[in-house]
Structures are given as structure tokens and as C-alpha cells.
C-alpha atoms as a PDB file:
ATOM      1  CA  UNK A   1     -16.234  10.253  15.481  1.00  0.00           C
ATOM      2  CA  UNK A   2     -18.505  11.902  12.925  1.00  0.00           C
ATOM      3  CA  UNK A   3     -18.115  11.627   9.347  1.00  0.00           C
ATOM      4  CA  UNK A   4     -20.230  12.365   6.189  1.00  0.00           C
ATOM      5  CA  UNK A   5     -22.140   9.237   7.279  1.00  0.00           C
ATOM      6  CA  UNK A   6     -23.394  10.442  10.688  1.00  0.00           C
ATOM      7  CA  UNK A   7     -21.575   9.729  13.970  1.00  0.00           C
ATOM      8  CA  UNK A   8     -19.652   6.619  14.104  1.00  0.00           C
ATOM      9  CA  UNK A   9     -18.488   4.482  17.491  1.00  0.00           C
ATOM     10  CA  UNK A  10     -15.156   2.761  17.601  1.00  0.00           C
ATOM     11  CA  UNK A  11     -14.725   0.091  20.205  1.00  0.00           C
ATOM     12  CA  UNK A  12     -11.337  -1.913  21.019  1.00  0.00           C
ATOM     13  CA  UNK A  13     -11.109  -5.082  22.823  1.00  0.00           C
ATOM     14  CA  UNK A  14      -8.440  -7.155  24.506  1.00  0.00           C
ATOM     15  CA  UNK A  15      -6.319  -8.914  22.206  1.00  0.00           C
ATOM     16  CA  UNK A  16      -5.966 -12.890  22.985  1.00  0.00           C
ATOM     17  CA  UNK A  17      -2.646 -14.174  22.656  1.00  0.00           C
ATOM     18  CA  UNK A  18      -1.393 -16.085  19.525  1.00  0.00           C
ATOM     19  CA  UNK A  19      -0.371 -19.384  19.426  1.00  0.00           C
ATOM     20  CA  UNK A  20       3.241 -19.317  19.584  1.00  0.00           C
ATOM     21  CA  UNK A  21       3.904 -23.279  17.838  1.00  0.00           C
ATOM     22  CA  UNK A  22       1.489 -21.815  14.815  1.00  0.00           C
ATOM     23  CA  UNK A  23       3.541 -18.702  14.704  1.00  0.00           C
ATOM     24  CA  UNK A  24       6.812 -20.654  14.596  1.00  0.00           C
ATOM     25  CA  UNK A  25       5.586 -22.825  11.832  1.00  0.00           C
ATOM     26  CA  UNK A  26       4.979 -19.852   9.300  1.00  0.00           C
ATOM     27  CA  UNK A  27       7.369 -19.195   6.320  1.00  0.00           C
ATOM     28  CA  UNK A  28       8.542 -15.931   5.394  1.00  0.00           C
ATOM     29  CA  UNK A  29       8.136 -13.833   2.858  1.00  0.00           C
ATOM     30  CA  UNK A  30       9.349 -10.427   1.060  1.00  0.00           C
ATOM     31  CA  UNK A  31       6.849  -8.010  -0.409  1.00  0.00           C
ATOM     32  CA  UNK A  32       7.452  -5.155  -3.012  1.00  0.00           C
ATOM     33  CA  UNK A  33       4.482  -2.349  -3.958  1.00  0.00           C
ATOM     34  CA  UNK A  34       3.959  -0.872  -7.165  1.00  0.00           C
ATOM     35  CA  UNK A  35       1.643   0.355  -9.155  1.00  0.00           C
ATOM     36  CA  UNK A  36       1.327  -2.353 -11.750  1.00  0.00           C
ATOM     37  CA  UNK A  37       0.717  -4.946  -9.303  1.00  0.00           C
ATOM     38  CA  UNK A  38      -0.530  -3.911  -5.817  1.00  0.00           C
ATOM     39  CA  UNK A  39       2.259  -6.082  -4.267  1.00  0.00           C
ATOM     40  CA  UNK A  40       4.903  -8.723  -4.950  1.00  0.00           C
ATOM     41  CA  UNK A  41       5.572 -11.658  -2.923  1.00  0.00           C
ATOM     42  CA  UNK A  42       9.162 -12.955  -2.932  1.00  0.00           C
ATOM     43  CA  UNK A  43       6.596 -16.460  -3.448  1.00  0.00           C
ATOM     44  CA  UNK A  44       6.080 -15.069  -6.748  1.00  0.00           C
ATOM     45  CA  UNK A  45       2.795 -14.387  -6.161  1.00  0.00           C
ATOM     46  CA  UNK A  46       0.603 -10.916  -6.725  1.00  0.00           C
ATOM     47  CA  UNK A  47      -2.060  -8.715  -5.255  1.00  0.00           C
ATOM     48  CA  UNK A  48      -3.817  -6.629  -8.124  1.00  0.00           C
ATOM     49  CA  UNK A  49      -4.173  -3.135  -7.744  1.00  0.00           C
ATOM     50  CA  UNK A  50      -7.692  -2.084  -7.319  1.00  0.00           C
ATOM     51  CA  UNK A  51      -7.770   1.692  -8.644  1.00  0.00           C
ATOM     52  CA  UNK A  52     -10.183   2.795  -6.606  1.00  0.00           C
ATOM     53  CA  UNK A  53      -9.839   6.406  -7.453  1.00  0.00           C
ATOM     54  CA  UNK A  54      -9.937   5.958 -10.951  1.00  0.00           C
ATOM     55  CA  UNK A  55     -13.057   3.707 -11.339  1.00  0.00           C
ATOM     56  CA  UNK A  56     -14.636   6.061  -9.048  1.00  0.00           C
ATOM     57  CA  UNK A  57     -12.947   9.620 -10.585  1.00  0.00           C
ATOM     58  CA  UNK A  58     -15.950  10.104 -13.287  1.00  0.00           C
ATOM     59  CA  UNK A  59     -18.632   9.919 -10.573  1.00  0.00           C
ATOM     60  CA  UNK A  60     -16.731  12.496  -8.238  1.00  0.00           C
ATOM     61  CA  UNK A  61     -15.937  14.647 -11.038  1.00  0.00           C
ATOM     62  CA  UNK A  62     -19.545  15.053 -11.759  1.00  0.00           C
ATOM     63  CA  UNK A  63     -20.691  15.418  -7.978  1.00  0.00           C
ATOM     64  CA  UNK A  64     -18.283  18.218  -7.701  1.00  0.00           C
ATOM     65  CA  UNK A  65     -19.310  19.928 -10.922  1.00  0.00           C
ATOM     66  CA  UNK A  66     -22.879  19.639  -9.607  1.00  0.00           C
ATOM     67  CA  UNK A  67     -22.176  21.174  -6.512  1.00  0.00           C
ATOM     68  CA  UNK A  68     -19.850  24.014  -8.028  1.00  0.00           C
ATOM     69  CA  UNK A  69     -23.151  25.000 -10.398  1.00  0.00           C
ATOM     70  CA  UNK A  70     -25.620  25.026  -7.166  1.00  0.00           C
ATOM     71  CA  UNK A  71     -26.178  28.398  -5.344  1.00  0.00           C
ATOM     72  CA  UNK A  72     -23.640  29.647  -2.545  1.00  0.00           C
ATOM     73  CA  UNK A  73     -25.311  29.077   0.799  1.00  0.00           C
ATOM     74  CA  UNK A  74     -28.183  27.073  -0.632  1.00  0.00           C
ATOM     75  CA  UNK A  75     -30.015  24.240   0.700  1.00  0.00           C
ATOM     76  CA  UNK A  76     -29.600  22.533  -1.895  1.00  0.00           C
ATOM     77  CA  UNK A  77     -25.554  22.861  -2.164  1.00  0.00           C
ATOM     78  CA  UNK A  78     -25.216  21.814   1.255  1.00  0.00           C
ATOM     79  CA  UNK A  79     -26.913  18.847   0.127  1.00  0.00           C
ATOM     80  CA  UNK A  80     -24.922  18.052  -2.788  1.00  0.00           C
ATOM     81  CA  UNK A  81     -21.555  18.519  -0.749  1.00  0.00           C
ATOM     82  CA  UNK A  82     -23.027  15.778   1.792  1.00  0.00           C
ATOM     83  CA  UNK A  83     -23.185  13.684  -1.353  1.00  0.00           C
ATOM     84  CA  UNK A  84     -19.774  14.442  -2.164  1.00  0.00           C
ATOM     85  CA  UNK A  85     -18.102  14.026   0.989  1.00  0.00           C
ATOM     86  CA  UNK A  86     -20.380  10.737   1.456  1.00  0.00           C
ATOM     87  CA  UNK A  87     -18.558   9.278  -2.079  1.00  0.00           C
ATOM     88  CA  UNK A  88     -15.101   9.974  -0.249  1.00  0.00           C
ATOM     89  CA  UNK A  89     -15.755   8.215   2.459  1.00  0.00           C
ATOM     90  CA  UNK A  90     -17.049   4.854   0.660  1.00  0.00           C
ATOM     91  CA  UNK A  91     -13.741   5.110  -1.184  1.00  0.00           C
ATOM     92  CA  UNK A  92     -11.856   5.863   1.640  1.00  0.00           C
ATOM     93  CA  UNK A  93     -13.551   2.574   3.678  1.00  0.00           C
ATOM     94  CA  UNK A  94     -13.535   0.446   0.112  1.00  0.00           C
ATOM     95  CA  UNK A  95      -9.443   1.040   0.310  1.00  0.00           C
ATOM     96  CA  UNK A  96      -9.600   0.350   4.147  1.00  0.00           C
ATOM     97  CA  UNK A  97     -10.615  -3.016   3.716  1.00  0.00           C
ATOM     98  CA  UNK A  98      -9.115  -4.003   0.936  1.00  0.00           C
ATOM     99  CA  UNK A  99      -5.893  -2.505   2.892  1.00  0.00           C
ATOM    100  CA  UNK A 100      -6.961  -4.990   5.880  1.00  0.00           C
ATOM    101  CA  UNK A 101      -8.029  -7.552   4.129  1.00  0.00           C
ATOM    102  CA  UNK A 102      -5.137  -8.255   2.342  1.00  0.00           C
ATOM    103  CA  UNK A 103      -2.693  -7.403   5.449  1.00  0.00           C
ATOM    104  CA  UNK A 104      -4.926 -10.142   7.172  1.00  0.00           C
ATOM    105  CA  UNK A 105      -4.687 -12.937   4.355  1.00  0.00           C
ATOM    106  CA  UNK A 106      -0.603 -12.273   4.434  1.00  0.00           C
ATOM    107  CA  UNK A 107      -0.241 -12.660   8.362  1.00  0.00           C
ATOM    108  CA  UNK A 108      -1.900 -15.835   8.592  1.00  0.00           C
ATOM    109  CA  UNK A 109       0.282 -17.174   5.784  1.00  0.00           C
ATOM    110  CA  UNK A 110       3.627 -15.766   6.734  1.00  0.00           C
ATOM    111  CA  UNK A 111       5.491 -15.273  10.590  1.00  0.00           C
ATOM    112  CA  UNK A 112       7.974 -12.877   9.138  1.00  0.00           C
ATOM    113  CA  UNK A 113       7.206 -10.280   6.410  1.00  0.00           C
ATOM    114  CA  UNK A 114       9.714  -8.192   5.176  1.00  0.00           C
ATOM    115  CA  UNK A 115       8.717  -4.486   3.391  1.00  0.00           C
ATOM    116  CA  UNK A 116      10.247  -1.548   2.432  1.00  0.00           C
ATOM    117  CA  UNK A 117      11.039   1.246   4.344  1.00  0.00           C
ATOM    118  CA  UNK A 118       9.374   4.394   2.189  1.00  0.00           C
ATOM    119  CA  UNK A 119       8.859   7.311   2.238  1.00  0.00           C
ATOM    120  CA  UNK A 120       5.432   8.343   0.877  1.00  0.00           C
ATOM    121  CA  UNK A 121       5.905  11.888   1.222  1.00  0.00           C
ATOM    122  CA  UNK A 122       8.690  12.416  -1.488  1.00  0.00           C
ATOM    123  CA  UNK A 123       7.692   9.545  -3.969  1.00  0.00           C
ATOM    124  CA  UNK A 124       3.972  11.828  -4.081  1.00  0.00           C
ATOM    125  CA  UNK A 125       6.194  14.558  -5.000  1.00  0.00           C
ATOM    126  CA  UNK A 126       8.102  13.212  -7.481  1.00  0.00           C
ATOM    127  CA  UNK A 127       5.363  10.994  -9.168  1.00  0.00           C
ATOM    128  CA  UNK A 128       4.503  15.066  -9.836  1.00  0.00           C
ATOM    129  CA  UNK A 129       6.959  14.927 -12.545  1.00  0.00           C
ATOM    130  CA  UNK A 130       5.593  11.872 -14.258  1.00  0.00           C
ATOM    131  CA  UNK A 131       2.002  12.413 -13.742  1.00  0.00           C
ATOM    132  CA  UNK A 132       1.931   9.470 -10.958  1.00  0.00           C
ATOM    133  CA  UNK A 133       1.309  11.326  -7.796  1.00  0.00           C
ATOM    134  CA  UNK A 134      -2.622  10.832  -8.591  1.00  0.00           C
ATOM    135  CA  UNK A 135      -1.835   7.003  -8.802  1.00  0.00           C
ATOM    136  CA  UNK A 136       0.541   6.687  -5.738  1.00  0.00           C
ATOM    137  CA  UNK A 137      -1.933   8.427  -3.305  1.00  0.00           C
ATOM    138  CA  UNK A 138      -4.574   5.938  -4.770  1.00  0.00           C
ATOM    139  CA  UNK A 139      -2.477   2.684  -3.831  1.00  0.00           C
ATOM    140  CA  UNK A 140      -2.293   4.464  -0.106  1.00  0.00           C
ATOM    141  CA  UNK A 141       0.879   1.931   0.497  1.00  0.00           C
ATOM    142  CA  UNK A 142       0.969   3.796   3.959  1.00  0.00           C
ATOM    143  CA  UNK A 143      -2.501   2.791   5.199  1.00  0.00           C
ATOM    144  CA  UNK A 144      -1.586  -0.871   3.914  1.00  0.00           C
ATOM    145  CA  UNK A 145       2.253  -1.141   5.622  1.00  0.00           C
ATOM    146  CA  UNK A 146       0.580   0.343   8.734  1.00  0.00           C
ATOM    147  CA  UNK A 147      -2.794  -2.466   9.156  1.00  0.00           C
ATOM    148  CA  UNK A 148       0.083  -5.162   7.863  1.00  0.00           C
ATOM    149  CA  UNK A 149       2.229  -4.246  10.790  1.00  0.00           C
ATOM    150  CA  UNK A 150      -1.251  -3.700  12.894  1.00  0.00           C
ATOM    151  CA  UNK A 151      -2.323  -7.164  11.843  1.00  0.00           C
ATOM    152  CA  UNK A 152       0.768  -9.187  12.518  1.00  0.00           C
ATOM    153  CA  UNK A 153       1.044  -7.484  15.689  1.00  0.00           C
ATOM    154  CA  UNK A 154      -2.278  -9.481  16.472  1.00  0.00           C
ATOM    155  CA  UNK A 155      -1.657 -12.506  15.055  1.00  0.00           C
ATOM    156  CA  UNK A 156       1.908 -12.900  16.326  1.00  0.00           C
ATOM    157  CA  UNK A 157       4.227 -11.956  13.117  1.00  0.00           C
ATOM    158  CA  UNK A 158       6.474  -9.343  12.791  1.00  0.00           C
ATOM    159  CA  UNK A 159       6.950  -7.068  10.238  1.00  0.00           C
ATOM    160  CA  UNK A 160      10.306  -5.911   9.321  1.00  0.00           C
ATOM    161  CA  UNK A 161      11.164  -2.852   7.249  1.00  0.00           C
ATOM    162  CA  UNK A 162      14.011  -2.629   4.977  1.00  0.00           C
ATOM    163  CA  UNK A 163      16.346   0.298   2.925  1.00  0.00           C
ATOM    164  CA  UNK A 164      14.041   0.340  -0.182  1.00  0.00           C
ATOM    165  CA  UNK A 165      17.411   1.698  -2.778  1.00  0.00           C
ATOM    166  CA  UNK A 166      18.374  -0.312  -5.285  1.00  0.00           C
ATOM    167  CA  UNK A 167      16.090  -3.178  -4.915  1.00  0.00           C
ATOM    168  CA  UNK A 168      15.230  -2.803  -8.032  1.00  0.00           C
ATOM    169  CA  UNK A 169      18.136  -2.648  -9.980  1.00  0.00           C
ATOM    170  CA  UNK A 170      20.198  -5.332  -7.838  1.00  0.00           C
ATOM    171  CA  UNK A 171      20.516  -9.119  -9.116  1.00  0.00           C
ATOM    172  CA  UNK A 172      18.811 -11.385  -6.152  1.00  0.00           C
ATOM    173  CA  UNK A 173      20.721 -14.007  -7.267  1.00  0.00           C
ATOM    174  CA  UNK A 174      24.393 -12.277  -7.798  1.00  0.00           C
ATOM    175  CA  UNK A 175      24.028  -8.754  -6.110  1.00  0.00           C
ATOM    176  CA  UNK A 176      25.387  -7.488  -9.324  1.00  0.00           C
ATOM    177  CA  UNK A 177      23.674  -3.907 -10.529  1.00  0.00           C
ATOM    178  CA  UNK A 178      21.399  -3.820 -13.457  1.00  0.00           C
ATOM    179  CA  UNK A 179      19.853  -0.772 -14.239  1.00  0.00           C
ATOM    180  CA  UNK A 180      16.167  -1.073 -15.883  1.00  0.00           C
ATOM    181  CA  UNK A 181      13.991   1.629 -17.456  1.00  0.00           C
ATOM    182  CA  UNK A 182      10.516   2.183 -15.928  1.00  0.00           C
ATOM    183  CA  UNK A 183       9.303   0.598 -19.190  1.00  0.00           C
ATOM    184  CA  UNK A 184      11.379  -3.047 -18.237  1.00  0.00           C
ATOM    185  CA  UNK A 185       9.038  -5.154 -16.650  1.00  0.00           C
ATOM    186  CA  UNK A 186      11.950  -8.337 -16.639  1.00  0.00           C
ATOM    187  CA  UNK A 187      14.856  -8.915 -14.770  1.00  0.00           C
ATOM    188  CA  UNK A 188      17.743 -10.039 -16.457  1.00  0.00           C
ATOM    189  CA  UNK A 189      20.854 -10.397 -15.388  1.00  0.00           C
ATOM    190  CA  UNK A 190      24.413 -11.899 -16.820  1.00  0.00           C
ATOM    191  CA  UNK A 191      24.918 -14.694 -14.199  1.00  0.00           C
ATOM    192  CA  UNK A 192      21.733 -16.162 -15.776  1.00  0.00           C
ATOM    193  CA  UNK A 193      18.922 -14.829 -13.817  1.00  0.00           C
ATOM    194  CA  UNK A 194      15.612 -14.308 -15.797  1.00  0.00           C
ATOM    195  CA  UNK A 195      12.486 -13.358 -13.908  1.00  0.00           C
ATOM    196  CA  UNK A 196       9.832 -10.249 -13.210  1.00  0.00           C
ATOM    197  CA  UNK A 197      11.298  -7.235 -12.119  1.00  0.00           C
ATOM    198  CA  UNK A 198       9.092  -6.996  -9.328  1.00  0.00           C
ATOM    199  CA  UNK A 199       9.610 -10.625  -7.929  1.00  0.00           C
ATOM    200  CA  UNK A 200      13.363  -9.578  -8.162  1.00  0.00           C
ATOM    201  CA  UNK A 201      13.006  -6.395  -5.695  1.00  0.00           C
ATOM    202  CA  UNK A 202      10.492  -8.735  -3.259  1.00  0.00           C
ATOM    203  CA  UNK A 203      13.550 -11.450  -3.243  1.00  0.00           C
ATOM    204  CA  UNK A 204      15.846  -8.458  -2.752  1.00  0.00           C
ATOM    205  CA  UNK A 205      13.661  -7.032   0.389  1.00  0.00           C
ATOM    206  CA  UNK A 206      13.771 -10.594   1.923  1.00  0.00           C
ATOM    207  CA  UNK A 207      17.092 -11.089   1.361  1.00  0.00           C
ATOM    208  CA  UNK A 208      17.944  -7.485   3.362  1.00  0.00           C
ATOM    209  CA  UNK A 209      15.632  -8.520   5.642  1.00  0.00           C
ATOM    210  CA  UNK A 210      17.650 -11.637   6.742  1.00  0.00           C
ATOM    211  CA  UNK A 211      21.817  -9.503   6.451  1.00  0.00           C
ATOM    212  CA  UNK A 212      20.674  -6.388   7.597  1.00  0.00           C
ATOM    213  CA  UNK A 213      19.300  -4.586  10.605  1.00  0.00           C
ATOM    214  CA  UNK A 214      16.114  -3.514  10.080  1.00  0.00           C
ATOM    215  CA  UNK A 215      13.629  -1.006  10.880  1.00  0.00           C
ATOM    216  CA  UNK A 216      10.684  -2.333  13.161  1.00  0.00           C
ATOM    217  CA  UNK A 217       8.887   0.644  13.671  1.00  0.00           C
ATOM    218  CA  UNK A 218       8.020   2.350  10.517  1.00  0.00           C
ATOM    219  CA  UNK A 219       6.533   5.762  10.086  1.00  0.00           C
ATOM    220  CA  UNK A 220       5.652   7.437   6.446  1.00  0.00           C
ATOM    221  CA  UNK A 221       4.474  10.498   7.119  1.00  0.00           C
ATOM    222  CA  UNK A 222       1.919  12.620   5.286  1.00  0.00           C
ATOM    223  CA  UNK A 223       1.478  12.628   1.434  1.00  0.00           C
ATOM    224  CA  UNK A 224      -1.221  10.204   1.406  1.00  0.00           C
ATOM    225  CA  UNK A 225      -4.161  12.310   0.119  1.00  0.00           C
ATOM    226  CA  UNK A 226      -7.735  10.980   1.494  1.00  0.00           C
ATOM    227  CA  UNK A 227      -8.981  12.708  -1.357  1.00  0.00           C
ATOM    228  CA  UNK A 228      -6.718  13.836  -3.850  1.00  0.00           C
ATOM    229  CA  UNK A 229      -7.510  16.470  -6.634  1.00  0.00           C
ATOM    230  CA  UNK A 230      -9.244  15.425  -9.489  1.00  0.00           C
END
């Protein structure tokens, strides 16, 4: 494969088998994305999201005026958009390992991880509206659903994919609807229930995952810009 980088190899090896006892022993957990926090865990816990588009948007904006300015057909352009398309790439492999990374830290903790089933495609377009499609494409949820399933698949998990309406809104503890406002960042609910909004939808995605048939395979389609516009 050759990139901006030169020519790269990719190798793939036989998988060893996991141990099934350690696999058995694992908990299991439900997981909600967003943009405020990376992910949710139904544990409570959070991933921050890294923003790796925005911390690097000034330095791309100014590679790309620099190369608009050169001459057409220059040496010197061709060089500059080399420079450019090298800065995409180190964000695009900064996200991939984060995206890894954090699919590998969840595996080994967890034998059954429940996510939502989304699709990418039309929240891109309507994050339009709000001036979030910039933001979605950054968080690249598909890339990181697709090395969580990749991962577990290795170390023996499974990954199980969920209806993703009304996770939000519904009471984990009652099932009662309560609508929030983007702006509502806690749950609250009149059976007694107080906790983050986010936590909520994880327990919510766990709790489908257990009722419910799910979706194993999962597919999100395009709408996951490599490079969005800045």
C-alpha cells in the first residue's frame, strides 16, 4: 500500500486461540459514544475524547493555504501537497491507535460488550444542521466499533450491537420516557433515579443487550470523512 509516507507492507498472522476459562470470567459491560465524552461505560466510567482534528485544524489550515498560494504545476507545490497529505495521515494513524488502543484495553476487561447499532452516515448529515458534522467525523465512532469488534474477535469477546433509539431518553431503572435537551447533561427521572445522562444510555444499551436480539455483525457505512473540510 502506498501512502503520503512511501510504500507501506501489511502482514497478518495466525491468530492463537483465547483462553476460554479467562473469557468466561469477564464481566460485561454497555458502552455509549458521544461527543462530550469519547465513550460511556455502563461501569460508570469514561474515555475522553481526543479532538484530533481540532488540535490539529490550525496547522492544516495553514498547509493548505500555503499550498493554494504556490504556483500550479510547480515543484515546489507538489512539495507542499506531500506535506499536506503527510499531516492527514499522522492524524489519520494518531486516531487509529487511539481507536485500537482503547478497543484493546475494553476487551481484556470485559467478555461481552454491548454498543449501539448507528448509523454514521445520517448522524454526519444531520450534525449539518447543528454545526456537528465536523465533530462527528472527528470521533470516527465507525473505525472504533469496527477494531472493538476486530479486537474481541481476537481475544475471545463478543461484541453485540443494539437499536440505538431512545436510549437516551429512557429511565434504566423504570423504562419510563424522559425527554432531555441536548443542553441536559443529568438524568433524572420520577421513580428516583439521578445520574449522568450518558451512564443512563450505556445502562440502557446493556440492558437491550441482555432482552433483545441483537445485531452481531455491524456495518456503518460511509460518512466517516478521512479528512474532512476545514
Amino acid at each position: 500500500m502506498r501512502k503520503a509516507s512511501g510504500w507501506h507492507l501489511a502482514v497478518s498472522c495466525d491468530e492463537v486461540p483465547p483462553d476460554p476459562v479467562l473469557v468466561a470470567g469477564k464481566d460485561e459491560v454497555g458502552i455509549d459514544v458521544g461527543l462530550t465524552h469519547f465513550a460511556t461505560l455502563s461501569t460508570g466510567e469514561t474515555v475522553e475524547n481526543p479532538r484530533f482534528l481540532r488540535e490539529a485544524e490550525d496547522r492544516l489550515k495553514s498547509r493548505q493555504r500555503r499550498v493554494s498560494k504556490a504556483e500550479r504545476g510547480s515543484i515546489n507545490r507538489r512539495k507542499l501537497r506531500r506535506l499536506l497529505s503527510r499531516e492527514w495521515e499522522q492524524l489519520a494513524d494518531r486516531r487509529r491507535d487511539f481507536q485500537f488502543k482503547t478497543a484493546r484495553s475494553l476487551v481484556e476487561r470485559f467478555g461481552r460488550i454491548a454498543a449501539e447499532r448507528l448509523d454514521i452516515t445520517d448522524m454526519v448529515q444531520q450534525g449539518r444542521n447543528r454545526g456537528l458534522h465536523r465533530s462527528i467525523a472527528d470521533a470516527a465512532w465507525r473505525g472504533f466499533l469496527s477494531a472493538l469488534s476486530s479486537k474481541a474477535e481476537e481475544a475471545g469477546s463478543t461484541v453485540v450491537f443494539v437499536e440505538a433509539r431512545g436510549t437516551t431518553r429512557e429511565c434504566s431503572a423504570c423504562g419510563t420516557s424522559v425527554p432531555k435537551s441536548l443542553r441536559e447533561r443529568e438524568h433524572r427521572c420520577s421513580c428516583g433515579a439521578v445520574m449522568d445522562r450518558d451512564v443512563n444510555a450505556a445502562v440502557n444499551v446493556l440492558n437491550r443487550a441482555r432482552t433483545e436480539p441483537p445485531w452481531r455483525c455491524w456495518s456503518a457505512g460511509a460518512g466517516e470523512a478521512g479528512s474532512p473540510a476545514l
